[in-house]
PDB file of N, CA and C in Angstrom:
ATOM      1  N   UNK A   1     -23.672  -5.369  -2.140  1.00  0.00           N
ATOM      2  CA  UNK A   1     -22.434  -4.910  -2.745  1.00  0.00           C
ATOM      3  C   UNK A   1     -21.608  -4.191  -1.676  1.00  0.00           C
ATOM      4  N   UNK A   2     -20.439  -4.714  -1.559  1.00  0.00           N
ATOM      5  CA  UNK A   2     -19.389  -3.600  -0.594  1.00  0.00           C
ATOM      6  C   UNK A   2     -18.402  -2.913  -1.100  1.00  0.00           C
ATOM      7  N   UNK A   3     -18.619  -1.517  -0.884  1.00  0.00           N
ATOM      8  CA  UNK A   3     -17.787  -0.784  -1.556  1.00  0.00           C
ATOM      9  C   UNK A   3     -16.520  -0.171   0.093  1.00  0.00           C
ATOM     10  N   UNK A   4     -15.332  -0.438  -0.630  1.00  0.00           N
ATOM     11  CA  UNK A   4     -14.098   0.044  -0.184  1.00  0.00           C
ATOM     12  C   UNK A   4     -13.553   1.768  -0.488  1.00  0.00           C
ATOM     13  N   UNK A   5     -13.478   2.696   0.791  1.00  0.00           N
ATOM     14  CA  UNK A   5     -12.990   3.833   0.716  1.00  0.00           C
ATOM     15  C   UNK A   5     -12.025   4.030   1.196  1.00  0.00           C
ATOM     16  N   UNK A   6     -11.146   4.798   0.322  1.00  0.00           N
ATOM     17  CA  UNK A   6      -9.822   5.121   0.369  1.00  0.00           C
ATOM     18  C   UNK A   6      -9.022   7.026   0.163  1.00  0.00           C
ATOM     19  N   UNK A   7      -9.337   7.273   1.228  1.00  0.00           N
ATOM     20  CA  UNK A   7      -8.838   8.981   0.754  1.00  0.00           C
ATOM     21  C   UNK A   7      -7.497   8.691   0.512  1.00  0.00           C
ATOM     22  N   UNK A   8      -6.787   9.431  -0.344  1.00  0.00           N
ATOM     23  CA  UNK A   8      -5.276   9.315  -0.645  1.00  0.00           C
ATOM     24  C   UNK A   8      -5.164  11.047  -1.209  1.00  0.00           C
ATOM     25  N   UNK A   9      -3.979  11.346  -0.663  1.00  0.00           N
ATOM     26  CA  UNK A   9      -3.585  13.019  -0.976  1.00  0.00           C
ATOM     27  C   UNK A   9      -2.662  12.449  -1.692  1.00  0.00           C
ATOM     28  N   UNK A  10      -2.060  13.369  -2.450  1.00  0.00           N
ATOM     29  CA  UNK A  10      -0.491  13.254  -3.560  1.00  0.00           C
ATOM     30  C   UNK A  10       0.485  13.623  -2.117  1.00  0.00           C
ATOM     31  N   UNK A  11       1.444  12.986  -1.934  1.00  0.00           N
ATOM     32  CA  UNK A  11       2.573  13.246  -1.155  1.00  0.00           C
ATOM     33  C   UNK A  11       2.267  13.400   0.377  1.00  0.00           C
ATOM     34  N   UNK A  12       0.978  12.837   0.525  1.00  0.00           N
ATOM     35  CA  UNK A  12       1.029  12.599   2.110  1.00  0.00           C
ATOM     36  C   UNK A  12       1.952  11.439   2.904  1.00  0.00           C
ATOM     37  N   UNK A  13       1.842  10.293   1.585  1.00  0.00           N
ATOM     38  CA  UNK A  13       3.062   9.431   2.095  1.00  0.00           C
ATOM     39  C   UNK A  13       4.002   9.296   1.177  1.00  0.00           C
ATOM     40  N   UNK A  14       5.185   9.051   1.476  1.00  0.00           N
ATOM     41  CA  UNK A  14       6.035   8.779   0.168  1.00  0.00           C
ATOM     42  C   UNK A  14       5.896   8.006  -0.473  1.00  0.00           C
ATOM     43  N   UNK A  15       5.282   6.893  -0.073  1.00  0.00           N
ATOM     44  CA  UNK A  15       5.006   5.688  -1.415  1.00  0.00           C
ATOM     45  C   UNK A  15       3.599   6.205  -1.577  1.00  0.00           C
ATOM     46  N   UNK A  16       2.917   6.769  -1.534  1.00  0.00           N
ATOM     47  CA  UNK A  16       1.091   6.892  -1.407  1.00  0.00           C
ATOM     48  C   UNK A  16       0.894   6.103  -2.624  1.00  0.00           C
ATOM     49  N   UNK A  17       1.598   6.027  -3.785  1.00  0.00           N
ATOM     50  CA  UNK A  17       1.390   6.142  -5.391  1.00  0.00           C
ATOM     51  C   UNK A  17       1.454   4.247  -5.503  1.00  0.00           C
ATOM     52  N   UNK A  18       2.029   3.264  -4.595  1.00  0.00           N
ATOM     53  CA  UNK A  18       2.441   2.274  -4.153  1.00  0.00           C
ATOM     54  C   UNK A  18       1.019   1.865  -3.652  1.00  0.00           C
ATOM     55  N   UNK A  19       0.605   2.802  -2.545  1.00  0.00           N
ATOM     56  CA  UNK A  19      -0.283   1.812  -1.699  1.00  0.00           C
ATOM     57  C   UNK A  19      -1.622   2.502  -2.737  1.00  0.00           C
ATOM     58  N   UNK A  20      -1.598   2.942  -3.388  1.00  0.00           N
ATOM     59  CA  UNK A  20      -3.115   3.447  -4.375  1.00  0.00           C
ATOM     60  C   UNK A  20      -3.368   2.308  -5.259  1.00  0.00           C
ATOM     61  N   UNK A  21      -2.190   1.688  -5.692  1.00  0.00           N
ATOM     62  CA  UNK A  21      -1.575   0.554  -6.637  1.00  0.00           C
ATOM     63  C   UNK A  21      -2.284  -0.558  -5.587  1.00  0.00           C
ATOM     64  N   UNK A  22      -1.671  -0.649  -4.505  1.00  0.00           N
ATOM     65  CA  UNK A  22      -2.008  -2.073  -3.971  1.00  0.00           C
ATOM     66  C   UNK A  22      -3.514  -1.913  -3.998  1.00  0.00           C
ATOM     67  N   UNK A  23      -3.885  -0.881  -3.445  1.00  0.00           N
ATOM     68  CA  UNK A  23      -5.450  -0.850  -2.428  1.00  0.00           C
ATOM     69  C   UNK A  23      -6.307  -1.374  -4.369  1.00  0.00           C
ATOM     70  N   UNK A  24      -6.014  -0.894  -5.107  1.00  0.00           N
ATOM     71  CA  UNK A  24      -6.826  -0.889  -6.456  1.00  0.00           C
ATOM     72  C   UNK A  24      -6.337  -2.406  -7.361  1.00  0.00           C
ATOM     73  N   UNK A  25      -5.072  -3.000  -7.055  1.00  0.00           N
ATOM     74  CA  UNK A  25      -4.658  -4.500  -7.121  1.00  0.00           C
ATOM     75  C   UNK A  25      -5.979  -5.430  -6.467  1.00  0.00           C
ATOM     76  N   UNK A  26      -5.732  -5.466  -4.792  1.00  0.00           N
ATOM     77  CA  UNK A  26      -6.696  -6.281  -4.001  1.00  0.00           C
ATOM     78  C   UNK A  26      -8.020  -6.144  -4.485  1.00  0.00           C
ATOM     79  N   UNK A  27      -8.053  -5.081  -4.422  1.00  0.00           N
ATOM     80  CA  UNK A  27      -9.823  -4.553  -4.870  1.00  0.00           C
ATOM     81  C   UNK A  27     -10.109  -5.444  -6.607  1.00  0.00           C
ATOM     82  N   UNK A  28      -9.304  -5.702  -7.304  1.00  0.00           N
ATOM     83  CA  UNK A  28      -9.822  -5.655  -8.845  1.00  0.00           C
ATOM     84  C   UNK A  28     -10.291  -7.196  -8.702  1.00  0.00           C
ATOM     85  N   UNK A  29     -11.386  -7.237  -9.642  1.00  0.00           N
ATOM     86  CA  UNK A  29     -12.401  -8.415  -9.380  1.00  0.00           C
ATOM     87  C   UNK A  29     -12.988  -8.746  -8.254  1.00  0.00           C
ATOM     88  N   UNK A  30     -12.502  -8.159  -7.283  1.00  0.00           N
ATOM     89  CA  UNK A  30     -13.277  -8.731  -5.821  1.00  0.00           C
ATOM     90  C   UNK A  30     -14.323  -7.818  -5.663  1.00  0.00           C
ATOM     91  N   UNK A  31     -13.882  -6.756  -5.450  1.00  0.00           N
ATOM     92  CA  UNK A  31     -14.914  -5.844  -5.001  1.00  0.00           C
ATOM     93  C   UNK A  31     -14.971  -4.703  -5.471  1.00  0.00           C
ATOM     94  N   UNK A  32     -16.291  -3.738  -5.249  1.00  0.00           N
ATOM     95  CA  UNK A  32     -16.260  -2.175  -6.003  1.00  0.00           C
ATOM     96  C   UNK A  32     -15.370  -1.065  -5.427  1.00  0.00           C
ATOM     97  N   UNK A  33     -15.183  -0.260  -6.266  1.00  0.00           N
ATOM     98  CA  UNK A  33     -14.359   0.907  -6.047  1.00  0.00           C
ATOM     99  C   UNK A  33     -15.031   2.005  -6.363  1.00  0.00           C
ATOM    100  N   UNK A  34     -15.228   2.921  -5.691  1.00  0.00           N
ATOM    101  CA  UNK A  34     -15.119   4.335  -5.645  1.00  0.00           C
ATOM    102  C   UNK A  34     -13.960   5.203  -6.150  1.00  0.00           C
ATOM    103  N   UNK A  35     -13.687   5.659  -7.347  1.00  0.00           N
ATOM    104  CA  UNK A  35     -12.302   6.398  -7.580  1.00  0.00           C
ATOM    105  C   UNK A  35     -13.040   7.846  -7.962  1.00  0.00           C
ATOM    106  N   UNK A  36     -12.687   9.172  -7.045  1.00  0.00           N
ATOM    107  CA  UNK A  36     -13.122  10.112  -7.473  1.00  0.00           C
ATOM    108  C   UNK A  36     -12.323  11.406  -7.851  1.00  0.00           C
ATOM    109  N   UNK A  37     -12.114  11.918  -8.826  1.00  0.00           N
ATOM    110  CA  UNK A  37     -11.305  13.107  -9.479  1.00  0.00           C
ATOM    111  C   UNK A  37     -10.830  14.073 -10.105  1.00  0.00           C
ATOM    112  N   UNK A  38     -10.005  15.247 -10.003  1.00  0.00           N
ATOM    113  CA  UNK A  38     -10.481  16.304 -10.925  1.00  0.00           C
ATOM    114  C   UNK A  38      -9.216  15.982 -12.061  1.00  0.00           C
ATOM    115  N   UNK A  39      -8.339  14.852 -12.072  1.00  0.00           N
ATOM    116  CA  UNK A  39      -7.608  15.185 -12.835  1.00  0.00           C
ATOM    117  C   UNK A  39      -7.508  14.320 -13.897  1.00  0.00           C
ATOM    118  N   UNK A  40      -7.516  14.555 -15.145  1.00  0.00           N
ATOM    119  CA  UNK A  40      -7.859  13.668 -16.285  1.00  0.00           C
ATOM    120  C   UNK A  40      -6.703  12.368 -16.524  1.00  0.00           C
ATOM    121  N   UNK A  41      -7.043  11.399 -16.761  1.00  0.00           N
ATOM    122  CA  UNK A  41      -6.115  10.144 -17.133  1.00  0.00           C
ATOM    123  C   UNK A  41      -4.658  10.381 -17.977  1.00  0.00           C
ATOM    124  N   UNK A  42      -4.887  11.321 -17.993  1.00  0.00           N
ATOM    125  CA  UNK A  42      -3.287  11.903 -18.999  1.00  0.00           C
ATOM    126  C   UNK A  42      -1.999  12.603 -17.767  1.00  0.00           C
ATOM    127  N   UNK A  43      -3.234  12.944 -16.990  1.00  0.00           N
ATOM    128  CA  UNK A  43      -2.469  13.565 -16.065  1.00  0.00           C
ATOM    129  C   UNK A  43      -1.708  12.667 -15.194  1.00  0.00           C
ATOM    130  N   UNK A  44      -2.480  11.563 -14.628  1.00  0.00           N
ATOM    131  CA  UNK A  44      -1.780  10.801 -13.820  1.00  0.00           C
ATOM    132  C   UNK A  44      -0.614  10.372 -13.820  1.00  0.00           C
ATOM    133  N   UNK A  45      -0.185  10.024 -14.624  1.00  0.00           N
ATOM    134  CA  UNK A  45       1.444   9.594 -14.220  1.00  0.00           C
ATOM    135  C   UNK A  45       2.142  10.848 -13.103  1.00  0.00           C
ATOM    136  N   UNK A  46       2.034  12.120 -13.649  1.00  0.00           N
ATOM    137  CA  UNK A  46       2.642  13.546 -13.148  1.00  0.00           C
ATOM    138  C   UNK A  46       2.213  13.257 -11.694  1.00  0.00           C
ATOM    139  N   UNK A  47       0.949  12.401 -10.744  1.00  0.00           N
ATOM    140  CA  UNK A  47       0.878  12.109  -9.559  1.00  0.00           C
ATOM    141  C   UNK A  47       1.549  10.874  -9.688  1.00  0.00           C
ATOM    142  N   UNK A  48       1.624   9.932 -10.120  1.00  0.00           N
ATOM    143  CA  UNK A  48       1.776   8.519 -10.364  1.00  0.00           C
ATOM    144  C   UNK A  48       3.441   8.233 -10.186  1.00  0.00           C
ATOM    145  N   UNK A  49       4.221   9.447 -10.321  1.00  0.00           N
ATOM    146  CA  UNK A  49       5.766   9.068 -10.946  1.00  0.00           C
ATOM    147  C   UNK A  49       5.671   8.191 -12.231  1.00  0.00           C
ATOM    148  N   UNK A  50       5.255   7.087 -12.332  1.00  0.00           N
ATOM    149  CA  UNK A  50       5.680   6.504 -13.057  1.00  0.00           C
ATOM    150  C   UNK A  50       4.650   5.761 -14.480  1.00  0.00           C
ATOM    151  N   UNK A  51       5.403   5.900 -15.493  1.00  0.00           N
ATOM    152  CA  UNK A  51       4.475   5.652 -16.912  1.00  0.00           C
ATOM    153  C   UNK A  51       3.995   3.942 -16.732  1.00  0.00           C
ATOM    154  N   UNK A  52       4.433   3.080 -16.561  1.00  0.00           N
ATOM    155  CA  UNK A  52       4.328   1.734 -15.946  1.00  0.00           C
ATOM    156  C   UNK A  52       3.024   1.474 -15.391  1.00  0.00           C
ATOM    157  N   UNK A  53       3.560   2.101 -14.082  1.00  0.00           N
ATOM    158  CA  UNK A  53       2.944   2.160 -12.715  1.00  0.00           C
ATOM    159  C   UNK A  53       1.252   2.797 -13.501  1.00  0.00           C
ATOM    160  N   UNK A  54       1.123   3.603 -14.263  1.00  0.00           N
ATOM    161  CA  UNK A  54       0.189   4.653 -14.158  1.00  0.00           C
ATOM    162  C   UNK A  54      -0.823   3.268 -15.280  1.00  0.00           C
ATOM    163  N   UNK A  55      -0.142   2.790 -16.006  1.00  0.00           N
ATOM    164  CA  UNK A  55      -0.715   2.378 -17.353  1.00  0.00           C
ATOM    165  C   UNK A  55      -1.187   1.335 -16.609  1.00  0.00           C
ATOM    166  N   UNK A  56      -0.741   0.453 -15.648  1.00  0.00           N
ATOM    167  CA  UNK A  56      -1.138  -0.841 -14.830  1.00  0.00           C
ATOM    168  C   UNK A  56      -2.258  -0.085 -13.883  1.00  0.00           C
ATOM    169  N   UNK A  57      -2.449   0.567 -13.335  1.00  0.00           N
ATOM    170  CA  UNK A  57      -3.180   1.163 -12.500  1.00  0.00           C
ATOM    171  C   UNK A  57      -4.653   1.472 -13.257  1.00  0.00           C
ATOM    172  N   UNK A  58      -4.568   2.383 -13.954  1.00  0.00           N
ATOM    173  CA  UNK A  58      -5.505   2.284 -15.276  1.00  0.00           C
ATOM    174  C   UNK A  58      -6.313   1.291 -15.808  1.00  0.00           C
ATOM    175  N   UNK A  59      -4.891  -0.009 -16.275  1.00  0.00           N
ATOM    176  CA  UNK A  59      -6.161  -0.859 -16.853  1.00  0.00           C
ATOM    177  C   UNK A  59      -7.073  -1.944 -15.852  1.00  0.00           C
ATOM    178  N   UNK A  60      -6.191  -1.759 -14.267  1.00  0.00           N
ATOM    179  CA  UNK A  60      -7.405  -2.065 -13.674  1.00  0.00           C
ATOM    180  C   UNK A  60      -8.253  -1.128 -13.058  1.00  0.00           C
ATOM    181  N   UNK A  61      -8.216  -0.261 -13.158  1.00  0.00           N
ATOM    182  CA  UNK A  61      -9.241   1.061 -13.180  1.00  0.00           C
ATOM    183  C   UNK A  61     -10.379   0.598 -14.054  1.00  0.00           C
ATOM    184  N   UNK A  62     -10.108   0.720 -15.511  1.00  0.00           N
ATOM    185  CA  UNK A  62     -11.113   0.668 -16.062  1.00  0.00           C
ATOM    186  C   UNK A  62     -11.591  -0.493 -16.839  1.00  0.00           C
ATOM    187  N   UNK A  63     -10.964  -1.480 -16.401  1.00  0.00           N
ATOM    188  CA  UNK A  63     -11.833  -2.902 -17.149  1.00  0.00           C
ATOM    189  C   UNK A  63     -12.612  -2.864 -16.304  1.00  0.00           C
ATOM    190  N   UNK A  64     -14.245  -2.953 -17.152  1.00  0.00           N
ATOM    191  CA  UNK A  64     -15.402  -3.272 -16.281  1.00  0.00           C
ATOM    192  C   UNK A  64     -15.935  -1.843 -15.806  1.00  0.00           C
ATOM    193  N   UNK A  65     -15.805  -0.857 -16.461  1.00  0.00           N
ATOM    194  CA  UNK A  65     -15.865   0.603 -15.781  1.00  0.00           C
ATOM    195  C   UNK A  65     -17.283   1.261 -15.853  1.00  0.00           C
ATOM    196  N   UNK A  66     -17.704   2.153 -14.974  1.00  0.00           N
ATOM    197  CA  UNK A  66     -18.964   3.183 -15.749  1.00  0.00           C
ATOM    198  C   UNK A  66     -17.922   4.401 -14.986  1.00  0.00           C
ATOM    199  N   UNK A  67     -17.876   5.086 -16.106  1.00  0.00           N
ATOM    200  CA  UNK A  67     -17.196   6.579 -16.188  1.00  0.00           C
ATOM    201  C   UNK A  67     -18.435   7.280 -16.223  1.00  0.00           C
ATOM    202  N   UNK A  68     -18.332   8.242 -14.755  1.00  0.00           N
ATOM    203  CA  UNK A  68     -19.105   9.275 -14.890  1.00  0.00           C
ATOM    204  C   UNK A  68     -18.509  10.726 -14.951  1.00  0.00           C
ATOM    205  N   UNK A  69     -18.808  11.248 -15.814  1.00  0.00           N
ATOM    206  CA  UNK A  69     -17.964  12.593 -15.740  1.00  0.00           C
ATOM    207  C   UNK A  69     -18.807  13.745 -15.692  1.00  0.00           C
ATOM    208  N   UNK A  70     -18.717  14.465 -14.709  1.00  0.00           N
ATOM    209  CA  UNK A  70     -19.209  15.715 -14.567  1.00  0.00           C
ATOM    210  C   UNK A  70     -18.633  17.088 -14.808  1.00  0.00           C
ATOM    211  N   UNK A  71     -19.319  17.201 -15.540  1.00  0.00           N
ATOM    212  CA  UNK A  71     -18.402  18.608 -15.925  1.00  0.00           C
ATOM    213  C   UNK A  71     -19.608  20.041 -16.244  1.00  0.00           C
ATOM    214  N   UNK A  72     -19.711  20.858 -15.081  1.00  0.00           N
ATOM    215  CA  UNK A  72     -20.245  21.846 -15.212  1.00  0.00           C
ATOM    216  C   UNK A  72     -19.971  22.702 -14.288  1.00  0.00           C
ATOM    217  N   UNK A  73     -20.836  23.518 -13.466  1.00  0.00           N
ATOM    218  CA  UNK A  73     -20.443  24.472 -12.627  1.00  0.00           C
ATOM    219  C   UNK A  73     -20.370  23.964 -11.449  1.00  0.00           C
ATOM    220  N   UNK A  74     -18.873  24.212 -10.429  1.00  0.00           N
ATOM    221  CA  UNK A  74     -19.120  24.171  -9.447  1.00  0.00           C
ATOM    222  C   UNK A  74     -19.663  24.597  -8.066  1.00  0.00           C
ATOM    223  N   UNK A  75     -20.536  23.363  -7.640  1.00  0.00           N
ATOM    224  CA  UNK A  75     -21.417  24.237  -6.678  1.00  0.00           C
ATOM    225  C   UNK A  75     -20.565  25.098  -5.503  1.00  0.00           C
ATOM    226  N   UNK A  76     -19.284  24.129  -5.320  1.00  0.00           N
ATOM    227  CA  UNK A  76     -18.443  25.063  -4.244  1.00  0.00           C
ATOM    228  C   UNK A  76     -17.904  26.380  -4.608  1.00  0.00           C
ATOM    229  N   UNK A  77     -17.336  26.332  -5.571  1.00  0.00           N
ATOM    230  CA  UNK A  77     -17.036  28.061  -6.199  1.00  0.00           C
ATOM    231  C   UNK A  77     -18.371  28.259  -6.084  1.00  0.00           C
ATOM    232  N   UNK A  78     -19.398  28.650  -7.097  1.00  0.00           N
ATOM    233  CA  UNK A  78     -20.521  29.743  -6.572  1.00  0.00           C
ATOM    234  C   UNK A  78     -20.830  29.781  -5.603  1.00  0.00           C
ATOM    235  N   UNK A  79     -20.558  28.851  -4.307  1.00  0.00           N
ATOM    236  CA  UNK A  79     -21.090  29.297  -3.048  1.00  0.00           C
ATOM    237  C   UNK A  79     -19.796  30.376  -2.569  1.00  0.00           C
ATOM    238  N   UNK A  80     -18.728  30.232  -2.733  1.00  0.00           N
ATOM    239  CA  UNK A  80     -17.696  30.593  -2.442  1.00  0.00           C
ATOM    240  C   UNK A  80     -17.791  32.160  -3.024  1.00  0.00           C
ATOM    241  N   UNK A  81     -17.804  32.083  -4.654  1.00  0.00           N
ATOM    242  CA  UNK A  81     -18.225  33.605  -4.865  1.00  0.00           C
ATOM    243  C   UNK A  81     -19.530  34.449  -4.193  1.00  0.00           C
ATOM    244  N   UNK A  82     -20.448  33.550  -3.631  1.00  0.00           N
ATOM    245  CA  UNK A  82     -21.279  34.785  -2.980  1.00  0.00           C
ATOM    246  C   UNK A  82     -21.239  34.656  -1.161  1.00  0.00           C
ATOM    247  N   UNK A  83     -20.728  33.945  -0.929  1.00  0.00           N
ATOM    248  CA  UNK A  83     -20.254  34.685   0.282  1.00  0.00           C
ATOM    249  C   UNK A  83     -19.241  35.821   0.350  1.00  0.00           C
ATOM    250  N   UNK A  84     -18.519  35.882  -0.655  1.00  0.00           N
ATOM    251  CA  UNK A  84     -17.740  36.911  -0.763  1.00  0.00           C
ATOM    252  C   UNK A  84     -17.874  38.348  -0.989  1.00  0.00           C
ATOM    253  N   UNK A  85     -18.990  38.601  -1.983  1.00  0.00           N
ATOM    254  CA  UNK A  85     -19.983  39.346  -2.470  1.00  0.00           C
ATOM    255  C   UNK A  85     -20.611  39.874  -1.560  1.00  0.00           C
ATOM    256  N   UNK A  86     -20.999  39.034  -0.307  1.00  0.00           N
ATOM    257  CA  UNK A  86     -21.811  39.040   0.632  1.00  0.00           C
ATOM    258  C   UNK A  86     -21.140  39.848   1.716  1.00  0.00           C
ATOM    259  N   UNK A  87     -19.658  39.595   1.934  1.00  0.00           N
ATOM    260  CA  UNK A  87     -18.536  40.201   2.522  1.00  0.00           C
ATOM    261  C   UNK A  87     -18.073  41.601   2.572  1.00  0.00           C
TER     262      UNK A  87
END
């Protein structure tokens, strides 16, 4: 299996929201994706610009999906609070 990585920041490029679109276009049916994030599917458009753009992006996001969601404590904050403590 070959998996394709892609770091993308919000507003590092002006189209970033364009080439997240393409890179996740090429990729759909061919090959696996890695998509990793703290911000919930409602949110996206607000990175996305656009309601379109966000809803097309999505449904090849998740046809064919395993959603893993983690949601508990983060290990970086508690390390973060006790070095501080420690300080």
């Amino acid at each position: 299996m070959r998996f394709s990585t892609l770091s993308l920041f919000a507003g590092t490029f002006r189209s970033s929201h364009l080439l997240l679109f393409d890179v996740v276009s090429r990729a759909y049916e061919r090959t696996s994706l890695i998509v990793t994030t703290n911000l919930p599917f409602e949110h996206w458009t607000e990175v996305l610009g656009s309601e379109r753009l966000t809803g097309a992006l999505l449904d090849r996001l998740t046809h064919r999906v395993h959603i893993l969601e983690a949601n508990g404590t983060s290990y970086r904050l508690q390390d973060a609070k006790k070095r501080l403590k420690r300080s």
